[in-house]
Protein backbone atom coordinates (compact mmCIF):
# COMPACT_ATOMS: atom_id res chain seq x y z
CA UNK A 1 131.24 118.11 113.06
CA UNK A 2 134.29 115.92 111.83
CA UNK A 3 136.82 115.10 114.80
CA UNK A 4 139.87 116.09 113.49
CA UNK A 5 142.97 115.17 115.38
CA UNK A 6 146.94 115.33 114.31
CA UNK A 7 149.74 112.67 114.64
CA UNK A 8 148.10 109.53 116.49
CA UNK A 9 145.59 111.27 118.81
CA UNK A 10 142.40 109.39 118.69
CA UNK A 11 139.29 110.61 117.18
CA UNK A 12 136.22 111.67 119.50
CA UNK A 13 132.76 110.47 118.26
CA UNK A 14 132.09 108.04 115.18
CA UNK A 15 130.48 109.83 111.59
CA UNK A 16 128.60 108.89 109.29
CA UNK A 17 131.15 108.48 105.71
CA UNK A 18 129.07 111.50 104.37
CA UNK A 19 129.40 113.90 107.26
CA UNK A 20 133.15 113.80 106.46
CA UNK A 21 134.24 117.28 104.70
CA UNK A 22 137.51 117.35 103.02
CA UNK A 23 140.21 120.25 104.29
CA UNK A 24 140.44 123.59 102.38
CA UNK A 25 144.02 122.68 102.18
CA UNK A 26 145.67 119.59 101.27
CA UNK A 27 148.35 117.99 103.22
CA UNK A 28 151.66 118.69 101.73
CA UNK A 29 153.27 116.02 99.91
CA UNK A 30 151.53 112.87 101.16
CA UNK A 31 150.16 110.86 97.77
CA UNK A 32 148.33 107.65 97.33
CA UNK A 33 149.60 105.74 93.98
CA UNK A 34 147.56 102.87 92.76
CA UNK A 35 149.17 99.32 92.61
CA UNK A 36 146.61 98.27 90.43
CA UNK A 37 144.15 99.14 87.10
CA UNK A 38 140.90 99.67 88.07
CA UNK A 39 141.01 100.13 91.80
CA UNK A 40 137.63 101.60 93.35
CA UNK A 41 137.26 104.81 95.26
CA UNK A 42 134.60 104.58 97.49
CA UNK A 43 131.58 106.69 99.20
CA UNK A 44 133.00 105.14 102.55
CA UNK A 45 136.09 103.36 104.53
CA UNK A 46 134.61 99.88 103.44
CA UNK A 47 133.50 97.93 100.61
CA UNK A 48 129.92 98.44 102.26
CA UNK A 49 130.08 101.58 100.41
CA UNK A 50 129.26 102.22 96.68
CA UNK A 51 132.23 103.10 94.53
CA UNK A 52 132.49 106.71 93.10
CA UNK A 53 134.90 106.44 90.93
CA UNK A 54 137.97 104.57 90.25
CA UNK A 55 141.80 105.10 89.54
CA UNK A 56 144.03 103.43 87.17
CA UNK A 57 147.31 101.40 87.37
CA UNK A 58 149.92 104.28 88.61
CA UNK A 59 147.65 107.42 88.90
CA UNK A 60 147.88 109.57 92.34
CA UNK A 61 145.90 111.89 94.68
CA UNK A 62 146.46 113.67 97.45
CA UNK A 63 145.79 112.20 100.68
CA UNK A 64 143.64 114.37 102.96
CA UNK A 65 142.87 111.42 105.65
CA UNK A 66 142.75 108.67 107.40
CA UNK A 67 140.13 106.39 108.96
CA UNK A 68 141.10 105.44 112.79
CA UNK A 69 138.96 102.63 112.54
CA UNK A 70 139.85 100.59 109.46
CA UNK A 71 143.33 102.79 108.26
CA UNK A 72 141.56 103.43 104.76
CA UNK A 73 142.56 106.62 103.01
CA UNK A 74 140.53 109.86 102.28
CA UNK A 75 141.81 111.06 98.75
CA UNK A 76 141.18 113.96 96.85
CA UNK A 77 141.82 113.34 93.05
CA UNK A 78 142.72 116.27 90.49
CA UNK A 79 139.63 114.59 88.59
CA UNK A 80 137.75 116.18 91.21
CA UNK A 81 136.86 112.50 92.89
CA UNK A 82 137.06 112.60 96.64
CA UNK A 83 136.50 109.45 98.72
CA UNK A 84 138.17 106.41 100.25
CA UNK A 85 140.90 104.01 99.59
CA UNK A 86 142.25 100.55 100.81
CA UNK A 87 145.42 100.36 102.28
CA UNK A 88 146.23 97.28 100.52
CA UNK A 89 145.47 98.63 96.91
CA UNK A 90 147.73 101.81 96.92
CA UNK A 91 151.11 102.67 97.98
CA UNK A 92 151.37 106.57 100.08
CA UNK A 93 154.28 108.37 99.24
CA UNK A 94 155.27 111.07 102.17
CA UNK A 95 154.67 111.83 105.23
CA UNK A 96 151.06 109.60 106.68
CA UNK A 97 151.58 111.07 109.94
CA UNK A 98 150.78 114.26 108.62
CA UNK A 99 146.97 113.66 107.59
CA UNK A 100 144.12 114.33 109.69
CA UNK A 101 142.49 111.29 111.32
CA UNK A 102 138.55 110.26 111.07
CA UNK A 103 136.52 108.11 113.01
CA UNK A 104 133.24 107.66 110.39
CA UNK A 105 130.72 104.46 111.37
CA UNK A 106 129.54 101.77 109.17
CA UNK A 107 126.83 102.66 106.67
CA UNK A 108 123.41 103.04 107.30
CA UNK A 109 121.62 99.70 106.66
CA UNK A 110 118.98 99.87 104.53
CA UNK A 111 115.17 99.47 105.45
CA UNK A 112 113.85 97.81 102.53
CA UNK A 113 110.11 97.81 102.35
CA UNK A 114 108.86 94.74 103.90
CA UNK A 115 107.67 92.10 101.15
CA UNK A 116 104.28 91.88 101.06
CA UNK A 117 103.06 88.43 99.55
CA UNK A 118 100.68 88.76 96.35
CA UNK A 119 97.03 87.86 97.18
CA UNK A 120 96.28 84.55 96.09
CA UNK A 121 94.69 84.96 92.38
CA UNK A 122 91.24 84.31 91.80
CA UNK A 123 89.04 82.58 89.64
CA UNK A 124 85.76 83.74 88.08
CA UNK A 125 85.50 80.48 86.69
CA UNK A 126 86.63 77.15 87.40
CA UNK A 127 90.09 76.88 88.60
CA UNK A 128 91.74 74.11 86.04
CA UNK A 129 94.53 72.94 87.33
CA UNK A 130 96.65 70.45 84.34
CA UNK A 131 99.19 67.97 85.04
CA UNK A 132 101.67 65.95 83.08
CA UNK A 133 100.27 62.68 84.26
CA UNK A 134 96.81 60.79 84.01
CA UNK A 135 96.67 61.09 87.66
CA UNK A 136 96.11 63.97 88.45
CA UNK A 137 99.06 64.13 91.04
CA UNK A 138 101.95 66.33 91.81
CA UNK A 139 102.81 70.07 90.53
CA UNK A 140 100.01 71.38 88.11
CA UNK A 141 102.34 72.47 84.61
CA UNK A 142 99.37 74.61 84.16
CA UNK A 143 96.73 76.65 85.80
CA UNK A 144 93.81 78.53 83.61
CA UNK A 145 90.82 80.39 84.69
CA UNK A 146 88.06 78.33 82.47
CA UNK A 147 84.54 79.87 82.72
CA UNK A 148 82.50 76.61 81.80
CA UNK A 149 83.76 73.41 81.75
CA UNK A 150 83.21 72.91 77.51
CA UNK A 151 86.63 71.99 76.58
CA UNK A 152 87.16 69.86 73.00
CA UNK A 153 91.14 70.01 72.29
CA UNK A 154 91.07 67.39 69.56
CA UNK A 155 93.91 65.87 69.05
CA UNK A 156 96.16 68.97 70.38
CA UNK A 157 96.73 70.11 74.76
CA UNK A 158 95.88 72.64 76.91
CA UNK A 159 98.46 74.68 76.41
CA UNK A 160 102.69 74.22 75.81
CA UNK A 161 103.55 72.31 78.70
CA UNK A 162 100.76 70.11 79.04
CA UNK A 163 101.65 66.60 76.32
CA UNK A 164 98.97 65.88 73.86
CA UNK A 165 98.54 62.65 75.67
CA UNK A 166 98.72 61.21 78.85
CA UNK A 167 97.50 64.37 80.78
CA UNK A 168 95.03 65.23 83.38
CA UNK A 169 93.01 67.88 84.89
CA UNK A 170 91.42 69.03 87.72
CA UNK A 171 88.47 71.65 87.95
CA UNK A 172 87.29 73.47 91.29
CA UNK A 173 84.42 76.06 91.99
CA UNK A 174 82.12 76.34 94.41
CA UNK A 175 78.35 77.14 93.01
CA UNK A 176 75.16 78.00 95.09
CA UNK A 177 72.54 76.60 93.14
CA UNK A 178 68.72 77.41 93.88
CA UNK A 179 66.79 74.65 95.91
CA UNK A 180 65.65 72.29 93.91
CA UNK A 181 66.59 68.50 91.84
CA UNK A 182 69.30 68.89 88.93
CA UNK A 183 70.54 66.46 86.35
CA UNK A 184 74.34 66.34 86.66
CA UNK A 185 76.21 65.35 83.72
CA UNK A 186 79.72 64.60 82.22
CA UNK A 187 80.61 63.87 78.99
CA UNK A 188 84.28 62.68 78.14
CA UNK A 189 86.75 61.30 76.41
CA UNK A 190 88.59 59.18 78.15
CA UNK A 191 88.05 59.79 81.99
CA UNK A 192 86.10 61.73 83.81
CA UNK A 193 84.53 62.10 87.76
CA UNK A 194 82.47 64.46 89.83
CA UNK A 195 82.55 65.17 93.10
CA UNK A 196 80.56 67.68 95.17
CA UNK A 197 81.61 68.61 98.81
CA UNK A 198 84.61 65.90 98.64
CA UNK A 199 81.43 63.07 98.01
CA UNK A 200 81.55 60.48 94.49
CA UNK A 201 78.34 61.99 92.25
CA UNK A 202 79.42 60.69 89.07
CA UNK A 203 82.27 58.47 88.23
CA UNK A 204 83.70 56.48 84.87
CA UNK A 205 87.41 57.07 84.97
CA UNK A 206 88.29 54.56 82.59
CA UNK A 207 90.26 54.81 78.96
CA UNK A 208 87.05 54.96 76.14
CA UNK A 209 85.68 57.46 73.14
CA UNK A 210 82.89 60.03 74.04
CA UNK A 211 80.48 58.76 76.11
CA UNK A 212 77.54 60.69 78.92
CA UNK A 213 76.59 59.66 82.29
CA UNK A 214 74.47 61.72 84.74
CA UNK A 215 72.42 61.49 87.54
CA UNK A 216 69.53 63.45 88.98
CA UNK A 217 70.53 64.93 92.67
CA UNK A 218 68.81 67.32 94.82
CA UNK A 219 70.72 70.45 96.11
CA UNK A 220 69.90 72.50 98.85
CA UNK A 221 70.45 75.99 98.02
CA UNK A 222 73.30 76.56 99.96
CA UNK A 223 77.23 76.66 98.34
CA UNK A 224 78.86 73.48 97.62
CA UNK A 225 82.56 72.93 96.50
CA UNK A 226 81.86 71.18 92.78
CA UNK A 227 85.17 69.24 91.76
CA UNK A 228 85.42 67.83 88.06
CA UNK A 229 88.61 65.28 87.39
CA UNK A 230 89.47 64.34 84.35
CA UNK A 231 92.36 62.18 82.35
CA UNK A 232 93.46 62.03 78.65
CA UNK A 233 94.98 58.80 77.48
CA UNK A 234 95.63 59.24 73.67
CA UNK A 235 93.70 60.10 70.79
CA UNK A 236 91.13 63.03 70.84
CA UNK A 237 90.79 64.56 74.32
CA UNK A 238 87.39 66.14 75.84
CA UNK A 239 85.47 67.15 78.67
CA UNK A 240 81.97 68.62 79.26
CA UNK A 241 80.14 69.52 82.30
CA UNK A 242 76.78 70.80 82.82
CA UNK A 243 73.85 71.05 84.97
CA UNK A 244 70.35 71.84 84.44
CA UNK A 245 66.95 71.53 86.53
CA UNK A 246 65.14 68.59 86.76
CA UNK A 247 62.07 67.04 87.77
CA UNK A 248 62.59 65.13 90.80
CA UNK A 249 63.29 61.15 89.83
CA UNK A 250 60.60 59.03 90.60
CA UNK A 251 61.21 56.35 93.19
CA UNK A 252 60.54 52.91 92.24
CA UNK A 253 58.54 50.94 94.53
CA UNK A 254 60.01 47.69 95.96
CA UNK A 255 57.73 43.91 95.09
CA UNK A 256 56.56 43.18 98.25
CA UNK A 257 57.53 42.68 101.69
CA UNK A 258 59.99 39.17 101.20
CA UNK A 259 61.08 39.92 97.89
CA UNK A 260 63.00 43.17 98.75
CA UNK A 261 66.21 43.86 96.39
CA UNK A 262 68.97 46.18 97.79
CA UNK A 263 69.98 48.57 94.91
CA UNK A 264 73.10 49.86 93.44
CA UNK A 265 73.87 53.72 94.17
CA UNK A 266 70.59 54.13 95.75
CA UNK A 267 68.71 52.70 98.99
CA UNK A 268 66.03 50.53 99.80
CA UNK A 269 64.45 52.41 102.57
CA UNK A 270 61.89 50.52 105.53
CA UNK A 271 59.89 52.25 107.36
CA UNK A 272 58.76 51.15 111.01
CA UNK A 273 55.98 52.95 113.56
CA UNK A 274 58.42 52.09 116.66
CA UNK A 275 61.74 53.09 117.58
CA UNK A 276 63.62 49.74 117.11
CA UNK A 277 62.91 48.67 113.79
CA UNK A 278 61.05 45.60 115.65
CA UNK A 279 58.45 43.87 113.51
CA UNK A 280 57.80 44.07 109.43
CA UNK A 281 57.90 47.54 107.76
CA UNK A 282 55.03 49.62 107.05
CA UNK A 283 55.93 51.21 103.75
CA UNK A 284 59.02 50.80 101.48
CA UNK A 285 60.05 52.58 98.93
CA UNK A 286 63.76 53.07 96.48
CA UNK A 287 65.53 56.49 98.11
CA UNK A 288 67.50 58.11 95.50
CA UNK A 289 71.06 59.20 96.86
CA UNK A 290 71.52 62.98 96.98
CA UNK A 291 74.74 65.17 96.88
CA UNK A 292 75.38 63.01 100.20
CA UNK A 293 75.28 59.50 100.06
CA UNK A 294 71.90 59.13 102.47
CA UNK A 295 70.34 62.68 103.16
CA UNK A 296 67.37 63.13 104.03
CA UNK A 297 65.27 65.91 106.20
CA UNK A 298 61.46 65.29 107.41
CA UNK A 299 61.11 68.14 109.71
CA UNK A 300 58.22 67.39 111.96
CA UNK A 301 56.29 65.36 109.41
CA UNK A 302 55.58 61.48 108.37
CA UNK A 303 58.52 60.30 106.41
CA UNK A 304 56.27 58.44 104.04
CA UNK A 305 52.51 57.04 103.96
CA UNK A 306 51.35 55.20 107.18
CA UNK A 307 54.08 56.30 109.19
CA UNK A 308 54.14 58.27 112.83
CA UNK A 309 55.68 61.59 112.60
CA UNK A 310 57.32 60.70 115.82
CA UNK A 311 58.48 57.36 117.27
CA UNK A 312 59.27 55.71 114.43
CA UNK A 313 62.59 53.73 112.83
CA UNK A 314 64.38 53.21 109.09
CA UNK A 315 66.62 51.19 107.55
CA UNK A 316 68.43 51.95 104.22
CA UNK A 317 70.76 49.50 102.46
CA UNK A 318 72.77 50.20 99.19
CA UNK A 319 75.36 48.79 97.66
CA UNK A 320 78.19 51.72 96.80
CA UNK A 321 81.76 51.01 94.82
CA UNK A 322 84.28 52.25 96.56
CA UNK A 323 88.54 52.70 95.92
CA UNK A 324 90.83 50.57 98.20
CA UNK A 325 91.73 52.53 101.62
CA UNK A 326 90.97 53.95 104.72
CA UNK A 327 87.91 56.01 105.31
CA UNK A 328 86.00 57.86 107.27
CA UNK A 329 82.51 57.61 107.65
CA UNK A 330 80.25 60.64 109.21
CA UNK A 331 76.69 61.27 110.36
CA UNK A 332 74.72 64.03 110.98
CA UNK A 333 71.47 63.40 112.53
CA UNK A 334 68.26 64.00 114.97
CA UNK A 335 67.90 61.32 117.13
CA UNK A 336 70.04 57.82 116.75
CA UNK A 337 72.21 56.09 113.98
CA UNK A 338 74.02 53.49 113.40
CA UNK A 339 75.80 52.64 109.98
CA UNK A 340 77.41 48.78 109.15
CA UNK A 341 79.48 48.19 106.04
CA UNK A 342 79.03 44.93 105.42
CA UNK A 343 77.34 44.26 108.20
CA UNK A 344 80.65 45.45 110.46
CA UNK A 345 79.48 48.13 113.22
CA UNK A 346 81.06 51.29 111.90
CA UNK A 347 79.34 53.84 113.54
CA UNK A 348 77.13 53.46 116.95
CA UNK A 349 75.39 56.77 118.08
CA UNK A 350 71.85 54.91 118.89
CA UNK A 351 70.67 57.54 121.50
CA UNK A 352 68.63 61.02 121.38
CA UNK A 353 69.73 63.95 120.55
CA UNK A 354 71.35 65.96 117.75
CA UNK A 355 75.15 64.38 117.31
CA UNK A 356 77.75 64.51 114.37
CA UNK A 357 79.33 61.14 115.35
CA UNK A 358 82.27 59.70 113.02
CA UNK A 359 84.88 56.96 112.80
CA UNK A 360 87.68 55.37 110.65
CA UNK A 361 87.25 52.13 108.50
CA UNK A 362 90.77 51.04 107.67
CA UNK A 363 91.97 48.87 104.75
CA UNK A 364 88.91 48.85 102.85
CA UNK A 365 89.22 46.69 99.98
CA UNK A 366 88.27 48.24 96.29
CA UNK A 367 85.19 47.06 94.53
CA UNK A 368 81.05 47.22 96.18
CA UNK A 369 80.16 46.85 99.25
CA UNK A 370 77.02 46.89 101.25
CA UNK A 371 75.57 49.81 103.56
CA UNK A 372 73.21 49.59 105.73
CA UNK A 373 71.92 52.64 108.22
CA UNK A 374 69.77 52.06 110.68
CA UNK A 375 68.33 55.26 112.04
CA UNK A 376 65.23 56.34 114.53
CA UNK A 377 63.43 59.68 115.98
CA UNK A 378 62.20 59.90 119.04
CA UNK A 379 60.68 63.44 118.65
CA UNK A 380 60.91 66.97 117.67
CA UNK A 381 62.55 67.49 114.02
CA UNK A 382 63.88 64.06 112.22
CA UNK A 383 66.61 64.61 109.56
CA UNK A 384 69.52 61.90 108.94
CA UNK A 385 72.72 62.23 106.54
CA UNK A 386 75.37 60.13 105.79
CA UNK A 387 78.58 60.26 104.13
CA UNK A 388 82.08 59.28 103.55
CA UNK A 389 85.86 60.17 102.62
CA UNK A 390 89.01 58.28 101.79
CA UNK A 391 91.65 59.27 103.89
CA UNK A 392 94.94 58.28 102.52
């Protein structure tokens, strides 16, 4: 009910701007005139309120009103308009005093549904992500859902805001694969890399016409994050990607014990029946690098002809390219390991047990360097893996 009080008697409780009823009868001879074209009447004594209609330069209506709170004006136009005024915008002809007097509150704020974020989209295929660089750094100018990496743009883009040239491309899925050895390969022109888990499987980023590399890996069966990077530098642009299964490759084996050669990519493994690597080795063999660097799993059996299943010590060497930086190198393995980069102590964990030890190489310069692991089981299951990530 509207509290409705004469002269300058205060009004009782506030109401809401549409609780307010106008009079049956309008007060005699008090007019609002507007001092302006195109003044707005409002829902409300504020301009919090939405306009309902509006009066031109001169025109009147009653005034059957007033707001205690804000002195605003409660009109009644012959249009048939009724709502609120500012005081500043018209001039009131007669008697003000005479009006009833409101008290209405402030509108009621609104309660907007609460923004719910969109779900991240996702990808059937590979997630291509394109950038306006050969780097593949900063803001993507393009993002497609590609469901095999077979992509042959000649000499045109992507799409509109990728340039011809001087582009690059990143592609991300993760894949379980059934157990078993696959040939990996890339084929490209210019640049192109693969990476699976974060490790270096295949890698010729350099400016040059269509070429293929590949290499035979085994996978596990379990899911893997597969990333594919790519860069365009002029001329015809392309990019292929595919595996297939694969006999496993065949190690070579080593000349004889004195002559041993430490490979490139791969390891020259030693075997030893003791737990120190004391003494000469009693097989050797070529140990073909898997999705990991070094990753290999005996169980409870002889890791290769001659040897104990228990009590017994290996040491794998390669020589690996790696990027300038700083980088972390990780282990996983049942019992003891210790890794050397050029013959530096990187990681020390030469006790029993199952561990996950770790630590930081910094300032690595770019270019190959040589690994060596030196690893023994004591009993139980025997596994070892090795790997590493640049940091910065």
């Amino acid at each position: 009910m509207v509290a409705l009080l004469l002269g300058a008697m205060a009004a009782s409780a506030p109401l809401r701007a549409a609780e307010v009823q106008a009079p049956l009868a309008q007060a005699a001879g008090t007019v609002a005139v507007a001092k302006f074209d195109g003044i707005n009447v409002r829902s409300g004594p504020s301009t919090a309120y939405l306009p309902v209609g509006s009066l031109a330069y001169g025109q009147s209506c009653p005034v059957i009103g007033r707001d205690t709170f804000s002195g605003w004006w409660l009109v009644q136009c012959p249009s048939g308009v009724t709502g609120w005024i500012s005081p500043d915008v018209v001039n009131v002809v007669g008697d003000p005093n005479s009006v009833p007097l409101y008290a209405v509150s402030g509108p009621q704020p609104s309660n907007p549904e609460p923004q719910v974020p969109p779900p991240p989209p996702t990808y059937v295929g590979w997630k291509t992500s394109y950038f306006a660089n050969q780097d593949v750094q900063g803001t993507p100018v393009l993002v497609q859902d590609v469901p095999d990496i077979n992509l042959n743009w000649g000499y045109g883009s992507p799409g509109p805001t990728v340039p011809v040239d001087h582009f690059s491309a990143r592609m991300e899925r993760a894949l379980t694969l059934a157990p078993g050895y696959y040939q990996f390969a890339l084929r490209m022109d210019d640049g192109a890399r693969l990476y699976v888990d974060g490790q270096p499987v295949l890698n010729d980023w350099r400016v040059g016409s269509i070429r293929e590399i590949n290499t035979v890996r085994y996978v596990d069966g379990s899911p893997h994050s597969y990333t594919v990077e790519y860069f365009e530098d002029s001329g015809l642009a392309a990019v292929q990607f595919v595996y297939t299964p694969s006999a496993p490759p065949t190690p070579a084996q080593p000349p004889p014990t004195g002559g041993l050669a430490v490979p490139q990519n791969q390891w020259l493994t030693q075997f030893f029946n003791n737990t120190d690597l004391a003494g000469g080795s009693i097989f050797a063999q070529y140990t073909a690098r898997g999705l990991y660097p070094l990753d290999v799993d005996w169980g409870s059996s002889s890791p290769a002809p001659g040897v104990n299943p228990e009590y017994f010590s290996a040491r794998f060497e390669g020589v690996f390219s790696f990027e300038p930086g700083d980088y972390q190198f990780n282990a996983r393995v049942d019992d003891g390991v210790r890794v050397y980069i050029d013959n530096l102590l990187v990681v020390d964990a030469w006790y029993d047990g199952y561990k996950e030890p770790s630590n930081v190489f910094r300032q690595l310069g770019g270019g190959p360097h040589t690994l060596r692991i030196e690893y023994y089981e004591r009993a139980g299951t025997a596994f070892v893996r090795v790997w590493w990530n640049r940091i910065n």
